[in-house]
Protein backbone atom coordinates (compact mmCIF):
# COMPACT_ATOMS: atom_id res chain seq x y z
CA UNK A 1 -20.01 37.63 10.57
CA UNK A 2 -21.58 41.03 11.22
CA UNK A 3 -25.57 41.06 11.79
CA UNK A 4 -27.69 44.33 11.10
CA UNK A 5 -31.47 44.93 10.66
CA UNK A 6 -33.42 45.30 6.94
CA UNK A 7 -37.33 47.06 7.34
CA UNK A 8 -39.64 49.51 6.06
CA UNK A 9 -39.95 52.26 7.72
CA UNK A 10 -43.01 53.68 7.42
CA UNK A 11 -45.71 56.49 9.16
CA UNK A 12 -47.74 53.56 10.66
CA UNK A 13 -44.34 51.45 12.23
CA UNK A 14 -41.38 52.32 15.09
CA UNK A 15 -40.30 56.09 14.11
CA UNK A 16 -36.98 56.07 13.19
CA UNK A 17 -34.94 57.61 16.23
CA UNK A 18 -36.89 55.51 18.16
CA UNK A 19 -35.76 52.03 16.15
CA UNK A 20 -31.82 53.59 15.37
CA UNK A 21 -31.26 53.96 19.07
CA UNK A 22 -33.02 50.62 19.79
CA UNK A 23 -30.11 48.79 17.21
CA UNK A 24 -27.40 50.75 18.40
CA UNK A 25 -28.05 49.67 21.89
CA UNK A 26 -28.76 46.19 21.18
CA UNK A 27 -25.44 45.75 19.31
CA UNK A 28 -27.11 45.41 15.71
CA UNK A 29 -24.18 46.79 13.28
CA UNK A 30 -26.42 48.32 10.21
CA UNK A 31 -29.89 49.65 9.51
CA UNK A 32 -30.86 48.73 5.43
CA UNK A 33 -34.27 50.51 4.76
CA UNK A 34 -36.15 50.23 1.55
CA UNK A 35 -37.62 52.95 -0.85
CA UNK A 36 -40.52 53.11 -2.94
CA UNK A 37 -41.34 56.78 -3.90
CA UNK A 38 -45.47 56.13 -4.50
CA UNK A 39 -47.19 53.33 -6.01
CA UNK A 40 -49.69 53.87 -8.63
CA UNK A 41 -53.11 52.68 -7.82
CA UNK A 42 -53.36 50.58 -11.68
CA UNK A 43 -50.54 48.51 -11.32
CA UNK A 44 -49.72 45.83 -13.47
CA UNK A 45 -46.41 44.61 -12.65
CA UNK A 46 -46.91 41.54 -10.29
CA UNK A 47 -45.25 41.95 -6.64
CA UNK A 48 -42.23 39.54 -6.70
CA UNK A 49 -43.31 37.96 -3.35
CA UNK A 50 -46.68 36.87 -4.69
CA UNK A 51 -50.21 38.09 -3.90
CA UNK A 52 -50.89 41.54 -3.04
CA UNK A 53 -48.73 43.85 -2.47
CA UNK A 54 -47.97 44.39 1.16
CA UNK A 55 -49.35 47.63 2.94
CA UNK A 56 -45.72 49.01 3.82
CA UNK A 57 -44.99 49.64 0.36
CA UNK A 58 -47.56 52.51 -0.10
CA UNK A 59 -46.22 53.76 2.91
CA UNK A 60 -42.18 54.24 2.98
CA UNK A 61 -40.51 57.06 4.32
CA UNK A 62 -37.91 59.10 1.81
CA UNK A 63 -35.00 56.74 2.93
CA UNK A 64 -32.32 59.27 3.47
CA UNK A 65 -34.83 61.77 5.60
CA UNK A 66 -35.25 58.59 7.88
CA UNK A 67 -31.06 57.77 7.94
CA UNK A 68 -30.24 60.83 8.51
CA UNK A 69 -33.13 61.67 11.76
CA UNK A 70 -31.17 57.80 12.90
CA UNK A 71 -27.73 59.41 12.44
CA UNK A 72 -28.16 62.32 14.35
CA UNK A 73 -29.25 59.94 17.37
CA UNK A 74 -26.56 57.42 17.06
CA UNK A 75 -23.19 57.18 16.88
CA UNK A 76 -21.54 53.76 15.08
CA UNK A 77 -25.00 51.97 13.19
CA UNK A 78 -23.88 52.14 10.21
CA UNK A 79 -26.78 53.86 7.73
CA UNK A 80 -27.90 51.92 4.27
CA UNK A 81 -30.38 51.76 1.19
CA UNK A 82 -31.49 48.99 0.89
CA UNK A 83 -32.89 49.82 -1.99
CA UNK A 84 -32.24 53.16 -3.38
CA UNK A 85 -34.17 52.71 -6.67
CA UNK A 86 -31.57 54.71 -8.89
CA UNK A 87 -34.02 54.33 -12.02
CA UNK A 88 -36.00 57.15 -10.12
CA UNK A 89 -33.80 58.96 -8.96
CA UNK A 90 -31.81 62.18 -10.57
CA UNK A 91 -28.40 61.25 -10.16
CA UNK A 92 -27.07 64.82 -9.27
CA UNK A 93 -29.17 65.10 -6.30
CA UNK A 94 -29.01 61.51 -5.22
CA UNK A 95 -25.11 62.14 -5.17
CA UNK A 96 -25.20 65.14 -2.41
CA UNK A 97 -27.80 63.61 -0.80
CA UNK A 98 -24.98 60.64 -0.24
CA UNK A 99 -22.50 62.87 0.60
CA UNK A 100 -24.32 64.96 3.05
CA UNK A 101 -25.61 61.96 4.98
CA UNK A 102 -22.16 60.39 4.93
CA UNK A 103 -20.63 63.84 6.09
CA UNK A 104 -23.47 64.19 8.95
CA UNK A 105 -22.71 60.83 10.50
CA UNK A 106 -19.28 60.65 10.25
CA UNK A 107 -18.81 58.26 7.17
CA UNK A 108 -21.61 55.74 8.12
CA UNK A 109 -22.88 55.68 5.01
CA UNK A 110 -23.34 52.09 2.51
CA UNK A 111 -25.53 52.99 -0.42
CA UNK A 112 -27.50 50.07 -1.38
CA UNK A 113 -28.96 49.95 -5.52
CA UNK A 114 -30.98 48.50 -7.83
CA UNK A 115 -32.88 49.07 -10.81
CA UNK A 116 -36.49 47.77 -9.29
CA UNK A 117 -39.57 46.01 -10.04
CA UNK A 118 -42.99 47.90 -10.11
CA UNK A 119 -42.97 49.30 -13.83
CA UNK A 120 -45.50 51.61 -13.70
CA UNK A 121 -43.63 53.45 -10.91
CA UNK A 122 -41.02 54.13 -12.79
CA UNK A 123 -42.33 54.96 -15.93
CA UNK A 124 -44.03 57.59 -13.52
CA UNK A 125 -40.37 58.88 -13.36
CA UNK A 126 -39.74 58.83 -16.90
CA UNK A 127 -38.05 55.69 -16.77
CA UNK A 128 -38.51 53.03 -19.60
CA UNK A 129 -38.22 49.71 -18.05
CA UNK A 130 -36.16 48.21 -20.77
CA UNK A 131 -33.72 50.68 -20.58
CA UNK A 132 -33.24 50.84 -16.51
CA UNK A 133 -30.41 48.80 -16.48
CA UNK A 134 -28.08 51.02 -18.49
CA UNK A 135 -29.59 54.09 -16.89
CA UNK A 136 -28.70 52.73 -13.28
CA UNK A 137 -25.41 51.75 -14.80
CA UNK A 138 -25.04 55.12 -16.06
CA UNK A 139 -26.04 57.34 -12.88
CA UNK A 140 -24.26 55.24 -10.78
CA UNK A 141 -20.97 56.15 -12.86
CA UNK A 142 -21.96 59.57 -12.69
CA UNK A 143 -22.44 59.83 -9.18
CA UNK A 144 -18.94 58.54 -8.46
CA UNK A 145 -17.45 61.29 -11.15
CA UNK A 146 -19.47 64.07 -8.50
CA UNK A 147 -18.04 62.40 -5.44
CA UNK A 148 -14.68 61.60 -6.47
CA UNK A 149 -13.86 65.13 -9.48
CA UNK A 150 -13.60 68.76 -7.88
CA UNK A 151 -14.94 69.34 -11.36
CA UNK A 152 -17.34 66.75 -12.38
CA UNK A 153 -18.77 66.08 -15.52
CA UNK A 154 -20.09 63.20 -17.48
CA UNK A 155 -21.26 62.63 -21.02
CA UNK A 156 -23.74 59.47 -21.90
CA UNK A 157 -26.66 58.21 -23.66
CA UNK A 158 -28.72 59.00 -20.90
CA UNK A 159 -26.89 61.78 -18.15
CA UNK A 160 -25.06 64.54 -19.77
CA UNK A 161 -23.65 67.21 -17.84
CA UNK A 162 -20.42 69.65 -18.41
CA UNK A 163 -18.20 70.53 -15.40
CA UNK A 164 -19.65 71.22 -12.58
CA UNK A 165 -19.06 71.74 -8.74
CA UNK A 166 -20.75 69.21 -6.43
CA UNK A 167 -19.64 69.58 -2.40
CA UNK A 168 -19.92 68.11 0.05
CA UNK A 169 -17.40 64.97 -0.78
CA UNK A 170 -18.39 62.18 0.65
CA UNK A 171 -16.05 61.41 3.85
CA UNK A 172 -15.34 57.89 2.92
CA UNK A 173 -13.16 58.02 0.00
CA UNK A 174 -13.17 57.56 -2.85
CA UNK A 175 -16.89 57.53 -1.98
CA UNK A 176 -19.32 55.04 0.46
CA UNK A 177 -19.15 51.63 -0.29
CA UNK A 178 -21.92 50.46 -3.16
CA UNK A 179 -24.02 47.39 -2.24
CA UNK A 180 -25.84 46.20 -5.90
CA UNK A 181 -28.94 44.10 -5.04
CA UNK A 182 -30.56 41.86 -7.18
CA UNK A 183 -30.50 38.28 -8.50
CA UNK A 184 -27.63 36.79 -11.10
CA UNK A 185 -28.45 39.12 -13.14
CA UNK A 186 -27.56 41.94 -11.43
CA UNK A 187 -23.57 40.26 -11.52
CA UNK A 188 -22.28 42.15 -14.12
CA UNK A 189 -23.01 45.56 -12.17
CA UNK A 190 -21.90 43.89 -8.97
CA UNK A 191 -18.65 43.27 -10.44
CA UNK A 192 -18.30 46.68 -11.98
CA UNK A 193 -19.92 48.74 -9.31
CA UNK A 194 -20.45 46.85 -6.13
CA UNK A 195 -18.43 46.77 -3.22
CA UNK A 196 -20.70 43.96 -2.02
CA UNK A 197 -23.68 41.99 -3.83
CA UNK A 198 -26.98 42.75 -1.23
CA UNK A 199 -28.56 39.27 -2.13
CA UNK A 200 -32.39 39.62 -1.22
CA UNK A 201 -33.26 36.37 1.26
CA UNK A 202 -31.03 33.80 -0.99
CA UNK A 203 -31.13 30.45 0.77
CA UNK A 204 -27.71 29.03 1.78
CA UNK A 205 -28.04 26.20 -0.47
CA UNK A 206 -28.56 28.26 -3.48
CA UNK A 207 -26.10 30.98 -2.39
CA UNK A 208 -23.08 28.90 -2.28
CA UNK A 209 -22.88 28.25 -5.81
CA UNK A 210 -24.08 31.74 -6.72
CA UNK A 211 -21.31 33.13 -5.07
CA UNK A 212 -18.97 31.25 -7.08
CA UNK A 213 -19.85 32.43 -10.34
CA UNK A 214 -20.17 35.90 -8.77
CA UNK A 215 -16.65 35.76 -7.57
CA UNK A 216 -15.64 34.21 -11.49
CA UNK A 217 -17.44 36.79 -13.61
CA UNK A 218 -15.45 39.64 -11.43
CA UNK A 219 -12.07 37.27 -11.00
CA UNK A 220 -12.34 39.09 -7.11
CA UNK A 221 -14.08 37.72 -3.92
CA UNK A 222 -16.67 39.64 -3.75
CA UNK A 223 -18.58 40.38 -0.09
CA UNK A 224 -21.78 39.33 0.20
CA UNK A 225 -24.71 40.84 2.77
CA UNK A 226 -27.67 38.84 2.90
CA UNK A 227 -31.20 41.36 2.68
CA UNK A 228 -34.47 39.53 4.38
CA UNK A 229 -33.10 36.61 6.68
CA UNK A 230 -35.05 34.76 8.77
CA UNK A 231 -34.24 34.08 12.72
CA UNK A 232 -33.35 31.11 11.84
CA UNK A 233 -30.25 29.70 13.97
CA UNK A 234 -29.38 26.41 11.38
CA UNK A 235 -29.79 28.74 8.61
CA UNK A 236 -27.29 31.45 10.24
CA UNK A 237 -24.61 28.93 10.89
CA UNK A 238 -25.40 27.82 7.26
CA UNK A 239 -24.57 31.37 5.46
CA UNK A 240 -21.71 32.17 7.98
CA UNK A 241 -19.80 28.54 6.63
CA UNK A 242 -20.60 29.92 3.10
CA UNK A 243 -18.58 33.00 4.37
CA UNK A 244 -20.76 35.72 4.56
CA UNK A 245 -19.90 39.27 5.36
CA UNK A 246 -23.45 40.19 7.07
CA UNK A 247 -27.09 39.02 7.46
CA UNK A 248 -29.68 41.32 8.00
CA UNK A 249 -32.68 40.32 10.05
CA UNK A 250 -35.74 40.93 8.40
CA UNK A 251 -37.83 43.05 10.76
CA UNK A 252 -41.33 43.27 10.47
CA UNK A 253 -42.98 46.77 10.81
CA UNK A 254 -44.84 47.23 13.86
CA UNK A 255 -45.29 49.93 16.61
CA UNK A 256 -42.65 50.55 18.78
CA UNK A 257 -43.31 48.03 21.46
CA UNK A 258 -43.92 45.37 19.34
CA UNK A 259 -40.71 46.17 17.49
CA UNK A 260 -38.72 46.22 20.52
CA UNK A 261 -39.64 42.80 22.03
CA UNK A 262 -38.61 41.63 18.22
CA UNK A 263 -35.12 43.24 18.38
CA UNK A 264 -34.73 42.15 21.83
CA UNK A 265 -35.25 38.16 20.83
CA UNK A 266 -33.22 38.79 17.64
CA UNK A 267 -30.25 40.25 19.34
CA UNK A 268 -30.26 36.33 21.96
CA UNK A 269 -30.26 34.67 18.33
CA UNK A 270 -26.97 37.17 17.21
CA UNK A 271 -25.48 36.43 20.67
CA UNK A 272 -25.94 32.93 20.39
């Protein structure tokens, strides 16, 4: 079982050269960072966790601005979304912003989706919320067309383009691997899109059976990484009978001295 890291990164936390090198020398194998583009002051979508909503969320960094300033300092962490919100985000530009951060650090790339929460944000983006699922389905298949077609085009109910050039490719190919988060709901894409479900701090006694109609409705064992888990040593030993591909660590954001005494007590728990 591999073990990475899953934070915000924001202005007020660890910059992020500062916490890439940090993983990369304590072993960590992956960096997942979250994205939230702004959040508008009347909100009226409830925050999943309960309560307010959490100070790093007003305060994210553009996720691939972060992953690539971590790329260019290390040399194996792998780099991933975790979430890019594709409901907000043009698909054209999302897909060389992929490629050029998997070209830049060497194929390192694993492009975590979902189709998000907070309503108001993305109606802010001219998204209607009960339409985001077939619009995430839809960029998504029109960001591997870019990646994949010298000449690239796609024609649906809600992206439409004729031929066009898109470069760089992607170095992995046929593009990086796609990590769909969300709950069972979210199976259907996982099983068309997803090269791995991202399930967001699932317990291992409701995973197990979760993975098992996951791994029915796509008739395929599908890899599973584990967003949000707790230093928890039972629990660990827990997911990794329930065969899972990688747990990341959910890492509060601090300042970098703080962060580094965390990272330094969950790498004894990953080498125990």
């Amino acid at each position: 079982m591999k073990f990475g890291v899953s934070t915000f990164i924001t202005d007020q936390g660890i910059s992020p050269t500062a916490l890439g090198t940090a993983l990369e020398e304590r072993s960590f194998d992956s960096l997942f960072i979250a994205e939230h583009t702004h959040i508008p002051v009347n909100r009226q979508t409830p925050y999943p966790g309960g309560g307010d909503l959490p100070d790093i969320y007003y305060r994210t960094l553009d996720p691939f601005v972060a992953l690539t300033a971590i790329g260019v300092v290390t040399e194996r962490l792998l780099l991933g979304t975790g979430i890019a919100l594709i409901p907000e985000r043009d698909p054209i530009i999302t897909a060389k912003e992929v490629a050029s951060l998997d070209l830049v650090s060497g194929g390192r790339v694993i492009l975590g989706v979902g189709v998000g929460w907070n309503r108001e944000e993305m109606r802010n983006h001219g998204t209607d919320p009960a339409t985001r699922g077939r619009l995430t389905d839809e960029r998504l298949l029109a960001m591997r067309e870019l990646w994949i077609e010298e000449k690239a085009e796609f024609h649906g109910d809600f992206v439409d383009f004729d031929p066009v050039f898109s470069w760089p490719k992607p170095v992995q190919r046929p593009h990086p691997p796609i990590y769909v988060g969300g709950g069972e709901g979210a199976f259907r894409r996982v099983a068309r899109f997803g090269d791995a479900w991202l399930a967001n701090g699932v317990v291992p006694q409701e995973l197990g059976p979760q993975i098992e109609r996951l791994n029915a409705l796509a008739d395929r064992e599908v890899p599973v990484t584990v967003y949000g888990v707790p230093g928890d040593p039972e629990q660990i030993e827990a997911y990794r009978e329930l065969g899972v591909e990688r747990l990341l660590f959910s890492l509060p954001t601090m300042p970098e001295a703080e962060t580094l005494e965390h990272l330094d007590r969950l790498a004894d728990i990953m080498a125990r």
